[in-house]
C-alpha atoms as a PDB file:
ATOM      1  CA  UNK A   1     -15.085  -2.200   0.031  1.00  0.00           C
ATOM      2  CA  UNK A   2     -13.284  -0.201   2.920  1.00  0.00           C
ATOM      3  CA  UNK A   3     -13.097   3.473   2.657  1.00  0.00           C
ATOM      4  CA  UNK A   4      -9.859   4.990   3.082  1.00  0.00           C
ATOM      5  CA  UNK A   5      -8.845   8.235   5.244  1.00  0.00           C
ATOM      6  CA  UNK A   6      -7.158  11.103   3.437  1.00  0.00           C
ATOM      7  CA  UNK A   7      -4.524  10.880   6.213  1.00  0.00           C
ATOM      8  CA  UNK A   8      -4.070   6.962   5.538  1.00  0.00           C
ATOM      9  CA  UNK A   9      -3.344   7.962   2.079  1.00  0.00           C
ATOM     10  CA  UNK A  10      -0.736  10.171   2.667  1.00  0.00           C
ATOM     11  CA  UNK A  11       0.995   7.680   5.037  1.00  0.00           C
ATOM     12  CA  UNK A  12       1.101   5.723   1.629  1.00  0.00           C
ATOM     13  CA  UNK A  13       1.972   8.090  -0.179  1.00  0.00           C
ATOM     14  CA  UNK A  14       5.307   8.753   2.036  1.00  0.00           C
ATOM     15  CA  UNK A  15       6.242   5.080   2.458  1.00  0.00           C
ATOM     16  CA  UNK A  16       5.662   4.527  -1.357  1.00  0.00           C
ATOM     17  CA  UNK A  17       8.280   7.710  -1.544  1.00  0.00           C
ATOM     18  CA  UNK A  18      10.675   6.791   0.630  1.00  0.00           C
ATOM     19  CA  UNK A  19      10.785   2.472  -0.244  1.00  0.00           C
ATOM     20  CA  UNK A  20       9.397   2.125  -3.993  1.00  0.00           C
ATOM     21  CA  UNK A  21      11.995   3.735  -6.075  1.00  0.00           C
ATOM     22  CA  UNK A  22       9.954   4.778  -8.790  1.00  0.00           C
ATOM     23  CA  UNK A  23      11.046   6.315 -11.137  1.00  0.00           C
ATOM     24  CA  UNK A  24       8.206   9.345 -10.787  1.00  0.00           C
ATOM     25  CA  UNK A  25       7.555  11.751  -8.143  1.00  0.00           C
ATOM     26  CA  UNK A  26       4.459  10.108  -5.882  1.00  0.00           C
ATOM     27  CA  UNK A  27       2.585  13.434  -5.851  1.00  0.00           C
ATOM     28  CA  UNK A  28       2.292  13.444  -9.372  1.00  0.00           C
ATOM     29  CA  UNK A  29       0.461  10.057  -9.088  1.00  0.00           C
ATOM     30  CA  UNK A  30      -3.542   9.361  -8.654  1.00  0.00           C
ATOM     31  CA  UNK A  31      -4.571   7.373  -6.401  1.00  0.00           C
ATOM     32  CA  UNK A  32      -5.336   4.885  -9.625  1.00  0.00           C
ATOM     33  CA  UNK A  33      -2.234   4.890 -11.142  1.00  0.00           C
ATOM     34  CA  UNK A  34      -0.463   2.191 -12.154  1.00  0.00           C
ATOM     35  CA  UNK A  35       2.432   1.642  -9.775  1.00  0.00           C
ATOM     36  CA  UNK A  36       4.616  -0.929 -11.570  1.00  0.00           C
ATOM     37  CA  UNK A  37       3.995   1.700 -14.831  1.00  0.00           C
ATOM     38  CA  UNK A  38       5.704   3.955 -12.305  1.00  0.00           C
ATOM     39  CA  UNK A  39       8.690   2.329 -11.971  1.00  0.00           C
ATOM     40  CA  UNK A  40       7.937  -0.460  -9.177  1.00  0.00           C
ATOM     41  CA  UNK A  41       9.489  -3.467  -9.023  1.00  0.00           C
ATOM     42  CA  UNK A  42       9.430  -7.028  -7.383  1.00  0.00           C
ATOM     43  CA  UNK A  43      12.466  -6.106  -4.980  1.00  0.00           C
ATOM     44  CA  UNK A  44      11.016  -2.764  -4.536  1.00  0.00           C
ATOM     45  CA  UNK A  45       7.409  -4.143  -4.056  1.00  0.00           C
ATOM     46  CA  UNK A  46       9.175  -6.302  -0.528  1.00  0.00           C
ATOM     47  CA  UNK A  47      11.096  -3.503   0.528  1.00  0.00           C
ATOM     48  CA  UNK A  48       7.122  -1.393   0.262  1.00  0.00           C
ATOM     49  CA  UNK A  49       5.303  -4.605   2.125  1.00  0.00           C
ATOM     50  CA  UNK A  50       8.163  -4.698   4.505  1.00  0.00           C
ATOM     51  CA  UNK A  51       7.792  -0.912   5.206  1.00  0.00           C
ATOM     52  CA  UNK A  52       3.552  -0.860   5.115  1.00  0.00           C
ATOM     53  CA  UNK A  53       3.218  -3.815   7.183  1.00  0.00           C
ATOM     54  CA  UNK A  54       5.831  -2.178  10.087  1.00  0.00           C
ATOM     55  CA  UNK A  55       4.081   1.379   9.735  1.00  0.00           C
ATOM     56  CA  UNK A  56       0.355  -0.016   9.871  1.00  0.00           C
ATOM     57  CA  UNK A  57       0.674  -2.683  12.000  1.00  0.00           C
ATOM     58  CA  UNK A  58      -0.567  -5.203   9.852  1.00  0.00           C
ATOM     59  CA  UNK A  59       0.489  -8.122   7.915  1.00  0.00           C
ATOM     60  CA  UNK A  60       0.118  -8.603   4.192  1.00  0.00           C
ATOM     61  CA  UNK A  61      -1.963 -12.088   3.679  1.00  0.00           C
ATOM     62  CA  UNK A  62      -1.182 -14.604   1.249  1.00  0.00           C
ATOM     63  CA  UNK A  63      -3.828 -13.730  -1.110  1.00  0.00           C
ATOM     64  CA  UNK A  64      -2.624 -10.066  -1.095  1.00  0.00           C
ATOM     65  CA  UNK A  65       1.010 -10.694  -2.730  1.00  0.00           C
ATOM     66  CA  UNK A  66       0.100  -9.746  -5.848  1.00  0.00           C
ATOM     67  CA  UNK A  67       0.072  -7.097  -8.708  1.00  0.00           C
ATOM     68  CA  UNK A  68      -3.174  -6.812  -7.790  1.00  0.00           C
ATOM     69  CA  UNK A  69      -2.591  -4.985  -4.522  1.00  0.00           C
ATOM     70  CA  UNK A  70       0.314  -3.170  -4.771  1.00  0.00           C
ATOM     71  CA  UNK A  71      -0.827  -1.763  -8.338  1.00  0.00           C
ATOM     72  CA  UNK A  72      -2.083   1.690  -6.749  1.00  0.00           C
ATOM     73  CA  UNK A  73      -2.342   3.788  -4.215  1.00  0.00           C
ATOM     74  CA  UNK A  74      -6.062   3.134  -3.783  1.00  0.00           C
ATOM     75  CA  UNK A  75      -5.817  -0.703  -3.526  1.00  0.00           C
ATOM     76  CA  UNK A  76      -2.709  -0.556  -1.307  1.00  0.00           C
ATOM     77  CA  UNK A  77      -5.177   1.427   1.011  1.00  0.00           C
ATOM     78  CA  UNK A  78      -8.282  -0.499   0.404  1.00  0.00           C
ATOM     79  CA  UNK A  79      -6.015  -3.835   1.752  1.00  0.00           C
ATOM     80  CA  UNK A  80      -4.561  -2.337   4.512  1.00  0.00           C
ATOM     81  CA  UNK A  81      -8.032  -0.938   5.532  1.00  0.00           C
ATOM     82  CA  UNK A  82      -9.241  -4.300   4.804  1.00  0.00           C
ATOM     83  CA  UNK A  83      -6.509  -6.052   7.667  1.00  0.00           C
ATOM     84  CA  UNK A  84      -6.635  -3.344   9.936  1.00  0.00           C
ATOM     85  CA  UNK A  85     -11.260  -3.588  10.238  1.00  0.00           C
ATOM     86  CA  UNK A  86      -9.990  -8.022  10.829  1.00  0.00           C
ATOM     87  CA  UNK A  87      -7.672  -6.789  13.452  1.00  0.00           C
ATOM     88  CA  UNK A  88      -9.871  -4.841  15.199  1.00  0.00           C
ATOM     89  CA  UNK A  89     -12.586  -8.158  15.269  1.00  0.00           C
ATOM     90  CA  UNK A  90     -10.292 -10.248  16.219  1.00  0.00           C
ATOM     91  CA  UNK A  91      -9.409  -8.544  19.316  1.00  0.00           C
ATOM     92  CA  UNK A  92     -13.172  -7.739  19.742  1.00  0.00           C
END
């Protein structure tokens, strides 16, 4: 489990506002809420990868294209913090 910076979190946060469309306001959201509850959908959910992936650096495995991910803001973090500690060993 890969702890996630308050800052990373707001990044989120702001992408999620600015690509998700949902259908609440994203500071009225926990970290644990339920995205797709919010109003996310499967277009919106590429349009979010598209926009997380070119902001972080990073790119979304296979594995990680699912509800499962992109259900909150805490396991959105927890997957990019996940890619970002395998691209720092990989250019170790």
């Amino acid at each position: 489990m890969h702890q996630q910076s308050t800052a990373q979190t707001q990044q989120i946060r702001s992408i999620l506002a600015q690509h998700a469309r949902l259908q609440v306001d994203v500071d009225q959201l926990t970290d644990e809420a339920d995205l797709y509850q919010a109003g996310l959908t499967s277009l919106s959910t590429v349009n979010l990868m598209l926009a997380l992936e070119e902001h972080f650096d990073v790119e979304f495995l296979d594995r990680m294209l699912g509800r499962k991910t992109f259900g909150s803001i805490r396991s959105l973090g927890e997957a990019i913090a996940e890619l970002q500690a395998g691209a720092d060993r990989e250019a170790a």
